[in-house]
C-alpha atoms as a PDB file:
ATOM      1  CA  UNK A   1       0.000   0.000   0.000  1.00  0.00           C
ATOM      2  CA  UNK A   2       1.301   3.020  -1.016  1.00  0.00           C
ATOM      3  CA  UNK A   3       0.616   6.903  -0.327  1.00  0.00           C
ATOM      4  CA  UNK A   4       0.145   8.747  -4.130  1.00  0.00           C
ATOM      5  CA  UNK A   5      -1.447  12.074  -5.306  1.00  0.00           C
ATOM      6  CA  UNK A   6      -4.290  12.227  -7.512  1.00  0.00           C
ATOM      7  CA  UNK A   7      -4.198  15.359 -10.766  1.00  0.00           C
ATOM      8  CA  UNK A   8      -6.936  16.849  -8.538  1.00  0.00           C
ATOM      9  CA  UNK A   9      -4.509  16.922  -5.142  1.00  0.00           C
ATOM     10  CA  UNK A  10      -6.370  15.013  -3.569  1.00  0.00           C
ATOM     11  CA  UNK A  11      -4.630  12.213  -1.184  1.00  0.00           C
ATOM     12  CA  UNK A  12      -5.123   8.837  -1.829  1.00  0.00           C
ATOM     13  CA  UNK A  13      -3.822   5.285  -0.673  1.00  0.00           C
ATOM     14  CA  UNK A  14      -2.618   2.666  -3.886  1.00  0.00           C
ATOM     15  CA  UNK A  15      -3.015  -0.752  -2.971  1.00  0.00           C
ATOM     16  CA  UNK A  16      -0.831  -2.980  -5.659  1.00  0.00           C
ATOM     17  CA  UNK A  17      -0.901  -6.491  -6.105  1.00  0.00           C
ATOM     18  CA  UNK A  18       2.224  -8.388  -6.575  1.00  0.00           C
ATOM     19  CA  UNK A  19       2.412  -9.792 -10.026  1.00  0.00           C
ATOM     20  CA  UNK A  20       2.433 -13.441  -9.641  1.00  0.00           C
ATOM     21  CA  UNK A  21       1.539 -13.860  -6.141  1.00  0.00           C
ATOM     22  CA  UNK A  22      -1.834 -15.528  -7.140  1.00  0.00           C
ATOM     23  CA  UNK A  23       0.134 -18.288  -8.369  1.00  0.00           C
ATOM     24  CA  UNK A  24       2.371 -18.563  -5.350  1.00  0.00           C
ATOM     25  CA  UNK A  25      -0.146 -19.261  -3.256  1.00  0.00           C
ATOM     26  CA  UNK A  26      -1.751 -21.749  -5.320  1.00  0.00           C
ATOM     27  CA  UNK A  27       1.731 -23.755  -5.339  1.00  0.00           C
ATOM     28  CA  UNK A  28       1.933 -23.100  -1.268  1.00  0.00           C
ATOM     29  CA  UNK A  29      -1.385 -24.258  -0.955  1.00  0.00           C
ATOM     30  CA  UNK A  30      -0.863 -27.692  -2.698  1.00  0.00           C
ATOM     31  CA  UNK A  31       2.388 -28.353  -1.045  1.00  0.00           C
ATOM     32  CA  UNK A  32       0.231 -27.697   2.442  1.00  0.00           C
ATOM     33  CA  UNK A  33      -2.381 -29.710   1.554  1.00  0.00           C
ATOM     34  CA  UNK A  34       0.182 -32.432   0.664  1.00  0.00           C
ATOM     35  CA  UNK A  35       1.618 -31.747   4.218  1.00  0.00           C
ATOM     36  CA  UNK A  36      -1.542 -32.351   5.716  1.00  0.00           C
ATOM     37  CA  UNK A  37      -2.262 -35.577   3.462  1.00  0.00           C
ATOM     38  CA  UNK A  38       0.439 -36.898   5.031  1.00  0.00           C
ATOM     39  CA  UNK A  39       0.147 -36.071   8.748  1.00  0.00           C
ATOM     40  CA  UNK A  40      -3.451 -37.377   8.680  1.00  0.00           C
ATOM     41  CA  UNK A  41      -2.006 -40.450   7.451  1.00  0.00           C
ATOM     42  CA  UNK A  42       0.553 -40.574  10.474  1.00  0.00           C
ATOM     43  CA  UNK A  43      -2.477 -38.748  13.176  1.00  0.00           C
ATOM     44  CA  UNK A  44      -5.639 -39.976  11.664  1.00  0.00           C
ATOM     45  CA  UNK A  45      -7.319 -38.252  14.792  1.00  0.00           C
ATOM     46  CA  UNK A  46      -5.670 -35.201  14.202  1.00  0.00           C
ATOM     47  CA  UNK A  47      -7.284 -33.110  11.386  1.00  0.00           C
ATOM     48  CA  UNK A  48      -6.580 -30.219   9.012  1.00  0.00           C
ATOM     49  CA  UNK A  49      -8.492 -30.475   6.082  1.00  0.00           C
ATOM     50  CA  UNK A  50     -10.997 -27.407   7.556  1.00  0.00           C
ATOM     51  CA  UNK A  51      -7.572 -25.554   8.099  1.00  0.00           C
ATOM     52  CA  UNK A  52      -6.917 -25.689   4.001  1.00  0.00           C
ATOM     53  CA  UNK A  53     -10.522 -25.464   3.024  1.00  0.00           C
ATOM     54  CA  UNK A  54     -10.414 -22.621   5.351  1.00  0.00           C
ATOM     55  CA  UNK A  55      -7.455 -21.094   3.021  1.00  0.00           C
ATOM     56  CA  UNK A  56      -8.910 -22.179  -0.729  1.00  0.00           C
ATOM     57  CA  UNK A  57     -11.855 -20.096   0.338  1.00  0.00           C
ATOM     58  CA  UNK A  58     -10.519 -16.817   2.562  1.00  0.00           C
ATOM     59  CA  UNK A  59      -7.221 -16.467   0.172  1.00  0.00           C
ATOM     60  CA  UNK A  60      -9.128 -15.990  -3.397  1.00  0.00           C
ATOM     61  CA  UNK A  61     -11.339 -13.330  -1.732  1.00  0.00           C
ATOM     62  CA  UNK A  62      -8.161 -11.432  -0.631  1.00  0.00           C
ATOM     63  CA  UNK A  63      -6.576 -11.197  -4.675  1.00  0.00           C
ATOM     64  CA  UNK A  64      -9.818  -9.735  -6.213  1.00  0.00           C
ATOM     65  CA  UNK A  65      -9.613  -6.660  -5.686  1.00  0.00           C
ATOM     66  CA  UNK A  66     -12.574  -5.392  -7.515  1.00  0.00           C
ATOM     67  CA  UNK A  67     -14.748  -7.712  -5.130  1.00  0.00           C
ATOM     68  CA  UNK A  68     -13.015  -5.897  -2.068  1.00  0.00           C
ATOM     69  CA  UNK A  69     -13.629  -2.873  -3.856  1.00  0.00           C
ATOM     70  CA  UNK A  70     -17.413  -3.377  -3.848  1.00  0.00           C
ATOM     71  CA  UNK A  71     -17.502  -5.053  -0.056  1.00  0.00           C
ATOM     72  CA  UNK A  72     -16.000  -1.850   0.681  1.00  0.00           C
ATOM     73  CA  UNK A  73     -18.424   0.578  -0.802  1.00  0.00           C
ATOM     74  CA  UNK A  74     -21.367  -2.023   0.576  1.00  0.00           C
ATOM     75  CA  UNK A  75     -19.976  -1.762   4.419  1.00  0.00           C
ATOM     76  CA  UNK A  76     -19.385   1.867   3.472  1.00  0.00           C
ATOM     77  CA  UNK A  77     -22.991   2.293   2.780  1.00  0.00           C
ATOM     78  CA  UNK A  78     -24.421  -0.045   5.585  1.00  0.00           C
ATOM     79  CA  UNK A  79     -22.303   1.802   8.147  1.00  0.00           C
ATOM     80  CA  UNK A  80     -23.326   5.404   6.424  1.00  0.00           C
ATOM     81  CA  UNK A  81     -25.472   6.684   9.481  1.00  0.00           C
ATOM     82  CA  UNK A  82     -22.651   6.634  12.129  1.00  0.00           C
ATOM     83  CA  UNK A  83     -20.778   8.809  12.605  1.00  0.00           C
ATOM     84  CA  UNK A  84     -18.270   6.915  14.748  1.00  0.00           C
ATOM     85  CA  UNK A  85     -17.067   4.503  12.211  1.00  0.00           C
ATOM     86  CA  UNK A  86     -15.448   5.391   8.976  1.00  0.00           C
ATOM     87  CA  UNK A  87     -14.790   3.148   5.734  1.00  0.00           C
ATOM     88  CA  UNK A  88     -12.548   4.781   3.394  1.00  0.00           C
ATOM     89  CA  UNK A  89     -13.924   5.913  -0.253  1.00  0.00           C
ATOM     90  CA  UNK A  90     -13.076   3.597  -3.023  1.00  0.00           C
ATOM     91  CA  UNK A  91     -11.705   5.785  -6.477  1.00  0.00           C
ATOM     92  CA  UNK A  92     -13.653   3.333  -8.847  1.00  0.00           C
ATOM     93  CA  UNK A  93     -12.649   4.923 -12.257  1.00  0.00           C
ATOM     94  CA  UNK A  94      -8.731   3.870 -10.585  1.00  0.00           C
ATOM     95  CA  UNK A  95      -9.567   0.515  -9.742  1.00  0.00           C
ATOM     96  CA  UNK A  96      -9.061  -2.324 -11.270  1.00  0.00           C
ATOM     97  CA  UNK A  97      -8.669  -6.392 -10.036  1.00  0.00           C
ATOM     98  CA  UNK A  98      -4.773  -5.738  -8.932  1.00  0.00           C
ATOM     99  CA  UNK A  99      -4.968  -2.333  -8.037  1.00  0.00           C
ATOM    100  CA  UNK A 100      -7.273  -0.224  -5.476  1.00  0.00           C
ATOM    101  CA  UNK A 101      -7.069   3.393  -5.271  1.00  0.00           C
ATOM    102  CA  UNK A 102      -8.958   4.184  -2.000  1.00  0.00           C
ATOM    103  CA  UNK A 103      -9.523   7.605   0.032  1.00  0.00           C
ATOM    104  CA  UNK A 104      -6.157   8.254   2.738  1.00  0.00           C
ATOM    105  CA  UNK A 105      -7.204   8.257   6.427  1.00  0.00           C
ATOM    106  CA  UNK A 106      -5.076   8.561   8.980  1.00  0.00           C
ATOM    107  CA  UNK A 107      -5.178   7.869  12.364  1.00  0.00           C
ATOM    108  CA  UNK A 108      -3.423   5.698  15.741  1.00  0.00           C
ATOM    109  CA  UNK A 109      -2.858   2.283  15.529  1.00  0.00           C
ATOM    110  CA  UNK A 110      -5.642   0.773  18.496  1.00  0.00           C
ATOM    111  CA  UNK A 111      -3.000  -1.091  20.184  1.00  0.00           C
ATOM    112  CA  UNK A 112      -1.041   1.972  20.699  1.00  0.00           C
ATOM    113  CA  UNK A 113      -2.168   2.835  24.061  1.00  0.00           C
ATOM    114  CA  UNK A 114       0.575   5.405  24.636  1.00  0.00           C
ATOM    115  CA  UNK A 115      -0.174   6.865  21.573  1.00  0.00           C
ATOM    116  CA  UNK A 116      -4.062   7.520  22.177  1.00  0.00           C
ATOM    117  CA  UNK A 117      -3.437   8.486  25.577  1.00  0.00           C
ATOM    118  CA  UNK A 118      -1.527  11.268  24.220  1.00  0.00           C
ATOM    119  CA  UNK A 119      -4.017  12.064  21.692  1.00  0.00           C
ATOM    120  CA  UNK A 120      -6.587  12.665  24.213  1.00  0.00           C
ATOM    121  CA  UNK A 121      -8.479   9.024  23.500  1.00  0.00           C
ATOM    122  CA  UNK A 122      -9.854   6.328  26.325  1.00  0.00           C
ATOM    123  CA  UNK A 123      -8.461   3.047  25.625  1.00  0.00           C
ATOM    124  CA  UNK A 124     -11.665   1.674  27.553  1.00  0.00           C
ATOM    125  CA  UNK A 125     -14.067   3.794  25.428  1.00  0.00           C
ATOM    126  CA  UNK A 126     -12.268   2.458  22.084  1.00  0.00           C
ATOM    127  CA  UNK A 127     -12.603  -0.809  23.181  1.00  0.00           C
ATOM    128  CA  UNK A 128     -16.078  -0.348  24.140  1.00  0.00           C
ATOM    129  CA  UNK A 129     -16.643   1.235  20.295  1.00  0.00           C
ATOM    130  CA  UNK A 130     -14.558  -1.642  18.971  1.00  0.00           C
ATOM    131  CA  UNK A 131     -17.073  -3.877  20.535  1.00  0.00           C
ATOM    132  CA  UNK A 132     -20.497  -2.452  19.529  1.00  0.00           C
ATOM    133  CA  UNK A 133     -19.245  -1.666  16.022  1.00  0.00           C
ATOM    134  CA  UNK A 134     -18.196  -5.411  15.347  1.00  0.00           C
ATOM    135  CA  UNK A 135     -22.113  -6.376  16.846  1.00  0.00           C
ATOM    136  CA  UNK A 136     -23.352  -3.732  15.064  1.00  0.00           C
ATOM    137  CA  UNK A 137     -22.166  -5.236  11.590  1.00  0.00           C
ATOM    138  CA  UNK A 138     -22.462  -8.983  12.718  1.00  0.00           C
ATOM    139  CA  UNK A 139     -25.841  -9.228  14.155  1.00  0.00           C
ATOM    140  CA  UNK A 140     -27.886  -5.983  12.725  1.00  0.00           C
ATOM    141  CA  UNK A 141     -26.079  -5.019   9.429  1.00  0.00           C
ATOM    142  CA  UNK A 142     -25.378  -8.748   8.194  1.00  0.00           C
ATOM    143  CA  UNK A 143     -21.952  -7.603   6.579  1.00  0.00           C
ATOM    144  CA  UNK A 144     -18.584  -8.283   8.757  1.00  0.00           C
ATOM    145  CA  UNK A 145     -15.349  -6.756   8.278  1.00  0.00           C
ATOM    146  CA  UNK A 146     -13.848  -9.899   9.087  1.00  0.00           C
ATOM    147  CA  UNK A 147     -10.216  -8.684   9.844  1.00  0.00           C
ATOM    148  CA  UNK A 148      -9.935  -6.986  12.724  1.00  0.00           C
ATOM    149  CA  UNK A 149      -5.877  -7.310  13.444  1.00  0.00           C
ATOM    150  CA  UNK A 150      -4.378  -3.860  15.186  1.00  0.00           C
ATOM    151  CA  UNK A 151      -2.799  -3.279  11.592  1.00  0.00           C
ATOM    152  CA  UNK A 152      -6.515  -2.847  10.066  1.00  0.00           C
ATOM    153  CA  UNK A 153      -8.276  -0.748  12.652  1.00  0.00           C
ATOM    154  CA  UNK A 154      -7.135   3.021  13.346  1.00  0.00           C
ATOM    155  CA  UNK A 155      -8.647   5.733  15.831  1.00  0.00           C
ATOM    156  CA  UNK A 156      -9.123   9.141  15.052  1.00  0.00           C
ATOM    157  CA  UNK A 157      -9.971  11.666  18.204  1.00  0.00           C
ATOM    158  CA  UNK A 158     -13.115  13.059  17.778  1.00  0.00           C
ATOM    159  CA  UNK A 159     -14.911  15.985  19.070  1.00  0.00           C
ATOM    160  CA  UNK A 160     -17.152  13.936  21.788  1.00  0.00           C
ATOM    161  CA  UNK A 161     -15.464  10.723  20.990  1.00  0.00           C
ATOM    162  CA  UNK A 162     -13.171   8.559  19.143  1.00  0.00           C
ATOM    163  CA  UNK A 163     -13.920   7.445  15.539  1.00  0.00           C
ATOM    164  CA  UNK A 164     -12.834   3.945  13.975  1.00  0.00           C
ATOM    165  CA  UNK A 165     -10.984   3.370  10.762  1.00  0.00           C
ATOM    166  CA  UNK A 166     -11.447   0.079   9.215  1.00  0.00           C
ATOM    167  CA  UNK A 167      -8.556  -0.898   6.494  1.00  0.00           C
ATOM    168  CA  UNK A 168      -8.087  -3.702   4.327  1.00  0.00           C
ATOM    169  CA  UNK A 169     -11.397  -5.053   3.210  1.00  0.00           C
ATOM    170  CA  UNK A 170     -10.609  -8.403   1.318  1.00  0.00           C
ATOM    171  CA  UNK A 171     -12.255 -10.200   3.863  1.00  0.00           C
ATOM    172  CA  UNK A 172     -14.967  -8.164   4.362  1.00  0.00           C
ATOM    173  CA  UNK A 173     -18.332 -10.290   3.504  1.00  0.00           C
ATOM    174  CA  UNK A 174     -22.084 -10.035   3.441  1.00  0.00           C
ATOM    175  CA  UNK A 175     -23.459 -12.821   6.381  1.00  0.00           C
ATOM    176  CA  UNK A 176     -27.145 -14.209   5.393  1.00  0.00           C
ATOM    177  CA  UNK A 177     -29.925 -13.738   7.857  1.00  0.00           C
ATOM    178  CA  UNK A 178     -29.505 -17.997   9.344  1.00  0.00           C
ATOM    179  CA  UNK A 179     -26.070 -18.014   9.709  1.00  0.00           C
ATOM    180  CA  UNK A 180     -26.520 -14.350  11.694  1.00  0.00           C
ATOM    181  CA  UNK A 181     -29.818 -15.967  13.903  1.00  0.00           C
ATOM    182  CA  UNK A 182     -27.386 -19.285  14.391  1.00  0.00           C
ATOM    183  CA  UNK A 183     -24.615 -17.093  15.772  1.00  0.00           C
ATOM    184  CA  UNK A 184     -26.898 -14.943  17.941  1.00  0.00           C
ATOM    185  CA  UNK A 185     -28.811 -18.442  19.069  1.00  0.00           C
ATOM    186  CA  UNK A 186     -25.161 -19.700  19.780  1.00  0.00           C
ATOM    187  CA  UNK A 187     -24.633 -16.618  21.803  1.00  0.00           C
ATOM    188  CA  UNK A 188     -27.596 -16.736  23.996  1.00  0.00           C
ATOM    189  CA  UNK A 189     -26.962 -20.697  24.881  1.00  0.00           C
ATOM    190  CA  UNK A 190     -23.553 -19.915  25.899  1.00  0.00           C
ATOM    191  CA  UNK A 191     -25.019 -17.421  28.403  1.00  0.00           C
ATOM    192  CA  UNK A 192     -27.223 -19.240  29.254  1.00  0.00           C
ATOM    193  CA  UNK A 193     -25.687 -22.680  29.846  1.00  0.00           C
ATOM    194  CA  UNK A 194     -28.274 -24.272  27.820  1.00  0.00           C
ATOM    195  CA  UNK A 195     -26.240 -27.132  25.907  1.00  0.00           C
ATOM    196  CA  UNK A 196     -29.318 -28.856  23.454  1.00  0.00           C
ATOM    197  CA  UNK A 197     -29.515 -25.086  22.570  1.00  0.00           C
ATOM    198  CA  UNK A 198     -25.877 -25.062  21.663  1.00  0.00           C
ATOM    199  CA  UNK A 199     -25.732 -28.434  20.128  1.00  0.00           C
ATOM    200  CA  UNK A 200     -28.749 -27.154  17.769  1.00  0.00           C
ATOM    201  CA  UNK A 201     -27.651 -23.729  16.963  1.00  0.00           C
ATOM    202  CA  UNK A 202     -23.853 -25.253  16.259  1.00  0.00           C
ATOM    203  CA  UNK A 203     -25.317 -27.333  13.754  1.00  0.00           C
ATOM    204  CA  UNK A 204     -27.453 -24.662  12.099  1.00  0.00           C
ATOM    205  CA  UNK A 205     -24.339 -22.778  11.400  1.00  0.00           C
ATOM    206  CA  UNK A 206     -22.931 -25.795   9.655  1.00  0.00           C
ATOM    207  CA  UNK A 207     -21.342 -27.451  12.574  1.00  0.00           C
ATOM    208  CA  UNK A 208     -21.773 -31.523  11.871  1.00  0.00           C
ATOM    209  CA  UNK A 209     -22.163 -32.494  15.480  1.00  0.00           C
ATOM    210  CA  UNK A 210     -24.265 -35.233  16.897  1.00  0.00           C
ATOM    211  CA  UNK A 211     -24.769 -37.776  19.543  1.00  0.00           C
ATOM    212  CA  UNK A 212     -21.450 -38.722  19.499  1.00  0.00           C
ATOM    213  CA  UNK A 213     -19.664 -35.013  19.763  1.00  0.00           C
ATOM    214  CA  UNK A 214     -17.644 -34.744  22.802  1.00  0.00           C
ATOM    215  CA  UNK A 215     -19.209 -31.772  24.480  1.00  0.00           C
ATOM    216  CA  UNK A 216     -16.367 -30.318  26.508  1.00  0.00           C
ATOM    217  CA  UNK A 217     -14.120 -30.443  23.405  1.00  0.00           C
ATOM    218  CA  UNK A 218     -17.406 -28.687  21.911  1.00  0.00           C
ATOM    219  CA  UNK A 219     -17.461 -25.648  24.695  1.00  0.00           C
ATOM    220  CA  UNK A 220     -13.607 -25.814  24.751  1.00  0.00           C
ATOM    221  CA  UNK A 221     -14.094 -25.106  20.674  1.00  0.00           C
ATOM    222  CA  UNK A 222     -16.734 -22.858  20.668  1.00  0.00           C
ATOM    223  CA  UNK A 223     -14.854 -20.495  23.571  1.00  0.00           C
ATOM    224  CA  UNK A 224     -12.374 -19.924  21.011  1.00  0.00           C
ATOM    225  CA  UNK A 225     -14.803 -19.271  18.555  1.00  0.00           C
ATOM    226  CA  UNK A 226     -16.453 -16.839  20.722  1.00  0.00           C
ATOM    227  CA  UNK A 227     -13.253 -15.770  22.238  1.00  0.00           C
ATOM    228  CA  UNK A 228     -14.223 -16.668  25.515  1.00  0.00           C
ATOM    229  CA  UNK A 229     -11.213 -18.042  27.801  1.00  0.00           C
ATOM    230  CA  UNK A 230      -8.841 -20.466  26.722  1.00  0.00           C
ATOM    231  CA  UNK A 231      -8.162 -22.325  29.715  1.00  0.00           C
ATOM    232  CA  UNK A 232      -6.251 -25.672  30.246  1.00  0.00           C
ATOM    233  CA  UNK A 233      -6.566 -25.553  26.265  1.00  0.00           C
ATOM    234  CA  UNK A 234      -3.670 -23.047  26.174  1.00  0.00           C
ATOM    235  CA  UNK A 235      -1.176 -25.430  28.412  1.00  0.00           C
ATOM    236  CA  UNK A 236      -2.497 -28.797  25.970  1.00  0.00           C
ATOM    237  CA  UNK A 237      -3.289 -27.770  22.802  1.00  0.00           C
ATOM    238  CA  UNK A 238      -1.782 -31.063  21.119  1.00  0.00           C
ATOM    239  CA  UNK A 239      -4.557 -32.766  23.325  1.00  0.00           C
ATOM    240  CA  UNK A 240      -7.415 -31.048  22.030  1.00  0.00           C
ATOM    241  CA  UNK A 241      -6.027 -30.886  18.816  1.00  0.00           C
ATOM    242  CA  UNK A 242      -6.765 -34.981  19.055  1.00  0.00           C
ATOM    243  CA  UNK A 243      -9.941 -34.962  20.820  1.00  0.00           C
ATOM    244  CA  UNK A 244     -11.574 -32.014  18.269  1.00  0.00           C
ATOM    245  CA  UNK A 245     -10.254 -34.368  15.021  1.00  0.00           C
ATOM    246  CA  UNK A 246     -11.808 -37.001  16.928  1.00  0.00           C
ATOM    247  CA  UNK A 247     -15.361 -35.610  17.646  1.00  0.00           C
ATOM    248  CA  UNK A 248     -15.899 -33.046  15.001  1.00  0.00           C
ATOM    249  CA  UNK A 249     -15.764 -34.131  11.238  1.00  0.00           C
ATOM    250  CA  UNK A 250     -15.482 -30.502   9.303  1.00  0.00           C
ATOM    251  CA  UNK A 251     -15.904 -26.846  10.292  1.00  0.00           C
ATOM    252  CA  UNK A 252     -17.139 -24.755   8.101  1.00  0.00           C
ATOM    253  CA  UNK A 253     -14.808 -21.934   6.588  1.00  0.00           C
ATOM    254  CA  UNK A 254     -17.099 -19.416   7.300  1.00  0.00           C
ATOM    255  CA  UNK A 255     -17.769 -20.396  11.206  1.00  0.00           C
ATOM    256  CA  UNK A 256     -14.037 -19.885  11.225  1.00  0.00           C
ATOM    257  CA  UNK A 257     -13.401 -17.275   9.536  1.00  0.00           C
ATOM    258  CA  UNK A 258     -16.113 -15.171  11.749  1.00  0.00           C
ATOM    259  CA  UNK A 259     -14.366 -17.360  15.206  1.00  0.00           C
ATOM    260  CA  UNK A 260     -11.225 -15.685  13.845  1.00  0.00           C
ATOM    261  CA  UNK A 261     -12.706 -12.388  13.893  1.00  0.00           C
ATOM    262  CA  UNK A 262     -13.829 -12.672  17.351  1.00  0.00           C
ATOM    263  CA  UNK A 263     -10.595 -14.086  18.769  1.00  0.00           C
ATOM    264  CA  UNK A 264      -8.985 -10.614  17.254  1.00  0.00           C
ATOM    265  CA  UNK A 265     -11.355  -8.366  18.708  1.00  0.00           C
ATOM    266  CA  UNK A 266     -11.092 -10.446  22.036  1.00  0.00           C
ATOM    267  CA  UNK A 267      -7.076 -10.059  22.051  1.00  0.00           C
ATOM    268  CA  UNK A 268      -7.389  -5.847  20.958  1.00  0.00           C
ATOM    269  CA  UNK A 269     -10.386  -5.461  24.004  1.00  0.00           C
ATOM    270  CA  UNK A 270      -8.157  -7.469  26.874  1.00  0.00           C
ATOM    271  CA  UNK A 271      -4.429  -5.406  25.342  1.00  0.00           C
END
């Protein structure tokens, strides 16, 4: 990503694709799925396939950039009346499937607490703006900017109060209505401890569990999904690593990709 001038003056921020690199990582996903071939073959309880299918599907939808270049204008639009959130402005007549030319915005990185400190910001109230801006787009907009690392996510002082930059959009998706109601059923039965009502919302969200799912690697799973705590899982991962090949066949891509999500938001809130 680079910083160029438009003919007009105006600022703007280039992002270039590498010539080649979708080929690249076409060659480093075969030799990974050959890795993992082979390891299932030594660890037939241990699984990875949903870790490559995870990959074939996230990785295309990071090298078209004219599909990030419309998820971009879409969240732009969906997030249009707050004022706390901002989605930079795509130049379309610029962009093309390599190249994005996009409006510059500036701001602090939101891990830099020293930095926002200085700049007159909260940490507490960004991570409280953090929080209901990530709800806002998972369970009432149905589109999720499903990034979230520090290096994507800025903060700009505001008048009243901070404002939220949201960068890099090639994973940014539109959720259907189910999938959202799964998530938000999934929610509620981890509050309240209800486990048929986590078994059946898991599996609406294209979880294949059953009878024979082992339910404490389920919670341990769905903690991470949810970013709840960790636990012993931390100190034995290899462990549930066995025990999750063992009771759980697939998981989705997308139930992943959005567990990701959380996990990042989770790390940024507790830092």
């Amino acid at each position: 990503v680079h910083r160029a001038r438009l003919r007009s003056g105006r600022e703007v921020a280039v992002k270039v694709q590498y010539p080649g690199i979708a080929a690249l990582i076409e060659a480093d996903l075969d030799a990974l799925e050959a890795i993992f071939e082979a390891l299932a073959r030594l660890e037939p309880g241990i699984r990875l396939g949903p870790i490559a299918e995870y990959l074939r599907w996230t990785l295309p939808l990071e090298l078209d950039f004219r599909r990030e270049a419309g998820a971009m204008g879409e969240l732009r639009d969906a997030l249009s009346d707050r004022d706390d959130v901002v989605v930079p402005e795509v130049v379309d007549s610029l962009t093309t499937g390599r190249l994005i030319v996009m409006e510059l915005i500036e701001g602090v990185k939101i891990t830099d607490r020293e930095a926002l400190i200085s700049a007159g910001v909260e940490p507490r109230r960004v991570a409280e703006l953090l929080n209901d801006a990530f709800a806002d787009q998972l369970f009432r907009r149905g589109i999720l900017h499903a990034d979230p690392h520090p290096g994507n996510l800025l903060v700009q002082p505001g008048r009243s109060r901070p404002r939220l930059v949201l960068l890099d959009h090639g994973l940014t998706l539109v959720l259907d209505a189910p999938f959202v109601a799964a998530l938000d059923r999934m929610v509620s039965a981890m509050r309240d401890g209800d486990l048929d009502a986590l078994t059946d919302s898991l599996r609406e969200a294209g979880l294949p569990v059953d009878e024979d799912t082992d339910l404490t690697t389920l919670l341990q799973l769905v903690g991470v999904l949810l970013g709840g705590e960790r636990g012993d899982m931390e100190t034995d991962f290899e462990d549930f690593g066995r025990r999750l090949g063992a009771s759980v066949r697939d998981i989705p891509p997308r139930l992943l990709l959005v567990g990701r999500a959380i996990g990042l938001l989770d790390g940024i809130t507790r830092q």
